[in-house]
N, C-alpha and C. Protein backbone atom coordinates (compact mmCIF):
# COMPACT_ATOMS: atom_id res chain seq x y z
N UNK A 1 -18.96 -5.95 22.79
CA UNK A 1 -19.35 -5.85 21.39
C UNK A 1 -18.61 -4.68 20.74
N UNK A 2 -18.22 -4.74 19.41
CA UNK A 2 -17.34 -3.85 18.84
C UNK A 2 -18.25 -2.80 18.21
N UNK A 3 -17.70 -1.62 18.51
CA UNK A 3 -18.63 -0.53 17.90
C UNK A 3 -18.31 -0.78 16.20
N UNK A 4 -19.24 -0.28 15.85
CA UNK A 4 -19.11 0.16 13.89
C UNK A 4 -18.69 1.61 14.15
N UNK A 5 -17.81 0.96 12.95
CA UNK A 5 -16.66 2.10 12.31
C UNK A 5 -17.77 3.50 11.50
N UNK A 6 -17.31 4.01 11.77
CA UNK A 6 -17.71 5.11 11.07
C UNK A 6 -17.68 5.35 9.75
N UNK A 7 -18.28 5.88 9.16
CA UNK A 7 -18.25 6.35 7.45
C UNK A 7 -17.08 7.09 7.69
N UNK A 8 -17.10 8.28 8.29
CA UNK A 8 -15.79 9.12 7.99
C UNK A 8 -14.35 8.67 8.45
N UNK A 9 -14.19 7.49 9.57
CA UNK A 9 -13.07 6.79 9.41
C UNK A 9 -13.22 6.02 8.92
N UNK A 10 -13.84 5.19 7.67
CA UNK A 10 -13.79 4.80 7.23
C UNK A 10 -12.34 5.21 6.02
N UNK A 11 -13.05 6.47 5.39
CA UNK A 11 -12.64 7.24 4.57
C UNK A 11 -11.23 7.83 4.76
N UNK A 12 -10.75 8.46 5.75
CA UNK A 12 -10.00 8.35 7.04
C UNK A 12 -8.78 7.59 6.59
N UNK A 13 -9.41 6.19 6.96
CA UNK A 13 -8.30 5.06 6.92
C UNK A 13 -7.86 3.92 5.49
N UNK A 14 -9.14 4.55 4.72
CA UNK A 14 -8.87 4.51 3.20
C UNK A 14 -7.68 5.45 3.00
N UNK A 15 -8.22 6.86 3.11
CA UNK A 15 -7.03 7.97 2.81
C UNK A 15 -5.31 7.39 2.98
N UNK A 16 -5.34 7.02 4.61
CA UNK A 16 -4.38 6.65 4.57
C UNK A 16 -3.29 5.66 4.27
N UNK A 17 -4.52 4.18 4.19
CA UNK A 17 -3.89 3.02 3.54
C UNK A 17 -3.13 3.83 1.91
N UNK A 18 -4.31 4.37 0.98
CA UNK A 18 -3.79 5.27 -0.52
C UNK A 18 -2.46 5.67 -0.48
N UNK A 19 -2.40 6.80 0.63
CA UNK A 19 -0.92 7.44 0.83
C UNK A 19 -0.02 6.78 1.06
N UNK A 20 -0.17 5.57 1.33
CA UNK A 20 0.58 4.79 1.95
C UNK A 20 1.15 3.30 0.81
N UNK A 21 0.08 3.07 -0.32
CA UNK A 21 0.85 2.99 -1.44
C UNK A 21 1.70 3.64 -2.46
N UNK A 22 0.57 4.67 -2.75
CA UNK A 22 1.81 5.67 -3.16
C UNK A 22 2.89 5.81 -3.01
N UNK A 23 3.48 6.39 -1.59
CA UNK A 23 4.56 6.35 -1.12
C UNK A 23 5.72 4.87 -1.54
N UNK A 24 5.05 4.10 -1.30
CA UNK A 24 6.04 2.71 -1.91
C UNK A 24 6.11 2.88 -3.00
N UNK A 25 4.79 2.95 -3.83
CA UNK A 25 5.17 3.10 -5.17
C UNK A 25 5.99 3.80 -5.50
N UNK A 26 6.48 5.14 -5.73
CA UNK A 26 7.75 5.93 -5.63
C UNK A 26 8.99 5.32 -5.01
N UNK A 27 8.66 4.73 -3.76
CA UNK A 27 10.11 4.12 -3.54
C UNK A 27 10.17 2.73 -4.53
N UNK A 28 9.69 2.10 -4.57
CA UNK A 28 9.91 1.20 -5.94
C UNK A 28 10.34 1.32 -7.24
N UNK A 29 9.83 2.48 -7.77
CA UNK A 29 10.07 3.09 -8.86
C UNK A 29 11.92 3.68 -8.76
N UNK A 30 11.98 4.16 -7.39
CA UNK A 30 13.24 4.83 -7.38
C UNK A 30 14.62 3.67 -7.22
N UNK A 31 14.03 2.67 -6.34
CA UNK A 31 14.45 1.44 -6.25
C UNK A 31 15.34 0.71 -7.47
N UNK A 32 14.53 0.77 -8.70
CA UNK A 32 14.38 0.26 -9.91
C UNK A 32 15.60 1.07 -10.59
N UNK A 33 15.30 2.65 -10.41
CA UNK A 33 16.67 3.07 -10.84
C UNK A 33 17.69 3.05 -10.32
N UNK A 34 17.84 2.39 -8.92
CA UNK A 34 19.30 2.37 -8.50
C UNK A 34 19.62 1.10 -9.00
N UNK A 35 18.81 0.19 -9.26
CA UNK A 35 19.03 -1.03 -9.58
C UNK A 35 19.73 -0.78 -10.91
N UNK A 36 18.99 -0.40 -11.79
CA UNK A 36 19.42 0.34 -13.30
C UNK A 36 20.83 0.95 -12.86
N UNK A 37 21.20 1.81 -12.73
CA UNK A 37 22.37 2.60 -12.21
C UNK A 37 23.29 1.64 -11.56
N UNK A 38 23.59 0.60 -10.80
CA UNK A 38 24.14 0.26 -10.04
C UNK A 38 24.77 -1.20 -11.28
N UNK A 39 24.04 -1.74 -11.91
CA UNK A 39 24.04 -2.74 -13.00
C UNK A 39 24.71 -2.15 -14.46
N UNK A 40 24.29 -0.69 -15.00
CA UNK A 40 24.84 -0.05 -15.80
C UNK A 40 26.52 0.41 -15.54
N UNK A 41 26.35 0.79 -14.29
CA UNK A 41 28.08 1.10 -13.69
C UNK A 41 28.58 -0.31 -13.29
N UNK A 42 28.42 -1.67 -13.78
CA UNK A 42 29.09 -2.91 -13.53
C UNK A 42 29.28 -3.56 -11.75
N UNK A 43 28.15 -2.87 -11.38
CA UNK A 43 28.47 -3.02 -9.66
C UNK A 43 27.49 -3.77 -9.48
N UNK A 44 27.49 -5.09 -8.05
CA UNK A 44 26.92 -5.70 -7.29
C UNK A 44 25.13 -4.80 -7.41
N UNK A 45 24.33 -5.58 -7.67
CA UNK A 45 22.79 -5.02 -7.14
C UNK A 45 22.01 -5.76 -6.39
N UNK A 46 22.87 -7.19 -5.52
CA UNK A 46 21.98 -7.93 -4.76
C UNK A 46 21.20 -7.15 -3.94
N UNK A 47 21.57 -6.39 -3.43
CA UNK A 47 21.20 -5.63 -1.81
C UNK A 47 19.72 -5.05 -2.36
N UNK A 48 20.34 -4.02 -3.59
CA UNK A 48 18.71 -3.36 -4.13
C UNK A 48 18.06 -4.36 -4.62
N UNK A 49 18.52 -5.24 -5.20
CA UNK A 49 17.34 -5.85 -5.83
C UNK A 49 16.77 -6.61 -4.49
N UNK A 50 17.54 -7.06 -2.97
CA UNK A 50 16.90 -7.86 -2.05
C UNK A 50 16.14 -6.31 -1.21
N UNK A 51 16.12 -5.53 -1.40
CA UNK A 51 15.30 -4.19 -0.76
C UNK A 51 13.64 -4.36 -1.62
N UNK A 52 13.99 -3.90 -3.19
CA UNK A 52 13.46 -4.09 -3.92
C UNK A 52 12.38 -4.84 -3.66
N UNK A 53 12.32 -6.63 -3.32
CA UNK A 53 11.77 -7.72 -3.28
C UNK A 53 10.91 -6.58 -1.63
N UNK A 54 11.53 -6.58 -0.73
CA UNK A 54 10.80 -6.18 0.17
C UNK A 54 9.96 -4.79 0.61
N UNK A 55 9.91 -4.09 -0.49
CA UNK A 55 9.41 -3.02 -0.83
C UNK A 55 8.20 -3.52 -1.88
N UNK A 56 8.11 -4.40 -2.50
CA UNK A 56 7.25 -4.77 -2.98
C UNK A 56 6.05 -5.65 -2.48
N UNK A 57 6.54 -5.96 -1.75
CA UNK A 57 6.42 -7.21 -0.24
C UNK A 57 5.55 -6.08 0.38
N UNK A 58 5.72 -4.98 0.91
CA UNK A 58 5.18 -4.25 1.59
C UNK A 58 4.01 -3.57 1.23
N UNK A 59 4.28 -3.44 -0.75
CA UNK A 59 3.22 -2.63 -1.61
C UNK A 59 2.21 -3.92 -1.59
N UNK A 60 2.18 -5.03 -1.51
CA UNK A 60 1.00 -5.88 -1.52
C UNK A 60 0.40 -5.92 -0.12
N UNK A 61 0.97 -5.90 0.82
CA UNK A 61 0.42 -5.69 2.00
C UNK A 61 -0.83 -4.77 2.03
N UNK A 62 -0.09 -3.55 1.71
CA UNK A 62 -1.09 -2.44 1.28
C UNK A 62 -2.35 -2.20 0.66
N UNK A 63 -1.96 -2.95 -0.18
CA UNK A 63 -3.00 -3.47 -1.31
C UNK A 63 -4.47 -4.18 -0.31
N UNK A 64 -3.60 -5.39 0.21
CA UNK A 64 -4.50 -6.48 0.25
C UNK A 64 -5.33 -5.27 1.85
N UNK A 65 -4.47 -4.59 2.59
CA UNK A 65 -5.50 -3.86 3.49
C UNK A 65 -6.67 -2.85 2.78
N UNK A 66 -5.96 -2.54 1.46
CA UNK A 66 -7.10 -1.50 1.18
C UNK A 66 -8.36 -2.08 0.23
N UNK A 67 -8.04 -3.83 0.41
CA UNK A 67 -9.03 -4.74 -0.70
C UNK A 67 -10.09 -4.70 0.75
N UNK A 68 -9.53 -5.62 2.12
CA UNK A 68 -9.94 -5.42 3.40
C UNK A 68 -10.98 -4.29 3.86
N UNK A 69 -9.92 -3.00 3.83
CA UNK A 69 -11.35 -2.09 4.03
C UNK A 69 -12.33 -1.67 2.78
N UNK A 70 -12.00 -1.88 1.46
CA UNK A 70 -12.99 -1.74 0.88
C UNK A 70 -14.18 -2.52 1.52
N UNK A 71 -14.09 -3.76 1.28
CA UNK A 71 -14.56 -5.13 1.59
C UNK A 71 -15.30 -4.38 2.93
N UNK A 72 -14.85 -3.94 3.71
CA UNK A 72 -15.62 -3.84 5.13
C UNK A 72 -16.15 -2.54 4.60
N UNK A 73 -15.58 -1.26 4.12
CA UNK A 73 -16.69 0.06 3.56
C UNK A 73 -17.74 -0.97 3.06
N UNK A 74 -17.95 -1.80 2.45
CA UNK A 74 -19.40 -2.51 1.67
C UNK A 74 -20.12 -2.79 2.53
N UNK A 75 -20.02 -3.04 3.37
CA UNK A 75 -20.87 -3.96 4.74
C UNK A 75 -20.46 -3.15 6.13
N UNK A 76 -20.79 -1.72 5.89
CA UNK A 76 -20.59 -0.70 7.08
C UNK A 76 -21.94 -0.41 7.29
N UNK A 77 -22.56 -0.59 8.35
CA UNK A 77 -23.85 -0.17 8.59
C UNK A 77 -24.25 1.61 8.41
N UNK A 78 -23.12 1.94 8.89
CA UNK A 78 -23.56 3.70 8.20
C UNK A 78 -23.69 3.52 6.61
N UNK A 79 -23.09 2.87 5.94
CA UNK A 79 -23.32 2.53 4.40
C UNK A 79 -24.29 2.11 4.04
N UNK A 80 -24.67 1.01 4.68
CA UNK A 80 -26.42 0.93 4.30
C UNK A 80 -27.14 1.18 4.75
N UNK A 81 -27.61 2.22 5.97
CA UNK A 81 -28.50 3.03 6.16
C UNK A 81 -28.82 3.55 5.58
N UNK A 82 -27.77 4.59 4.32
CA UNK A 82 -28.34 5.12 3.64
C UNK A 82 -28.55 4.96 2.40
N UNK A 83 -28.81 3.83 1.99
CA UNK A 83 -28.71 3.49 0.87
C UNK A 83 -30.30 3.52 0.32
């Protein structure tokens, strides 16, 4: 039988899924300007824009884990103990 997660790894592994959009987000954002830059100077941008696609690819991943542990923070038995 699987132990229950803890409130504080809960929080824990929230923290880190967060940091862990962030971080893409910035690389996306930076992404975007090489794309910009690379299109403005008349040069090829398949490559960034095929990075791009998979950097974004990665930011939904993220997402959908931190929809996941929300979803499981709701229905954590340390969570409704004390409710």
């Amino acid at each position: 039988m699987e132990r229950p997660i803890e409130h504080a790894d809960l929080h824990r592994r929230l923290a880190e899924i967060e940091a862990k959009i962030s971080g893409v987000q910035q690389q996306i954002a930076e992404q975007r300007d090489v794309i910009v830059k690379l299109e403005s100077a008349g040069q090829a941008a398949e490559h960034a824009k095929y990075l791009l696609a998979g950097l974004e690819l990665l930011h939904a991943v993220h997402r959908d884990n931190r929809t996941a542990m929300l979803a499981e923070f709701a229905v954590s038995p340390s969570t409704t103990e004390k409710s």
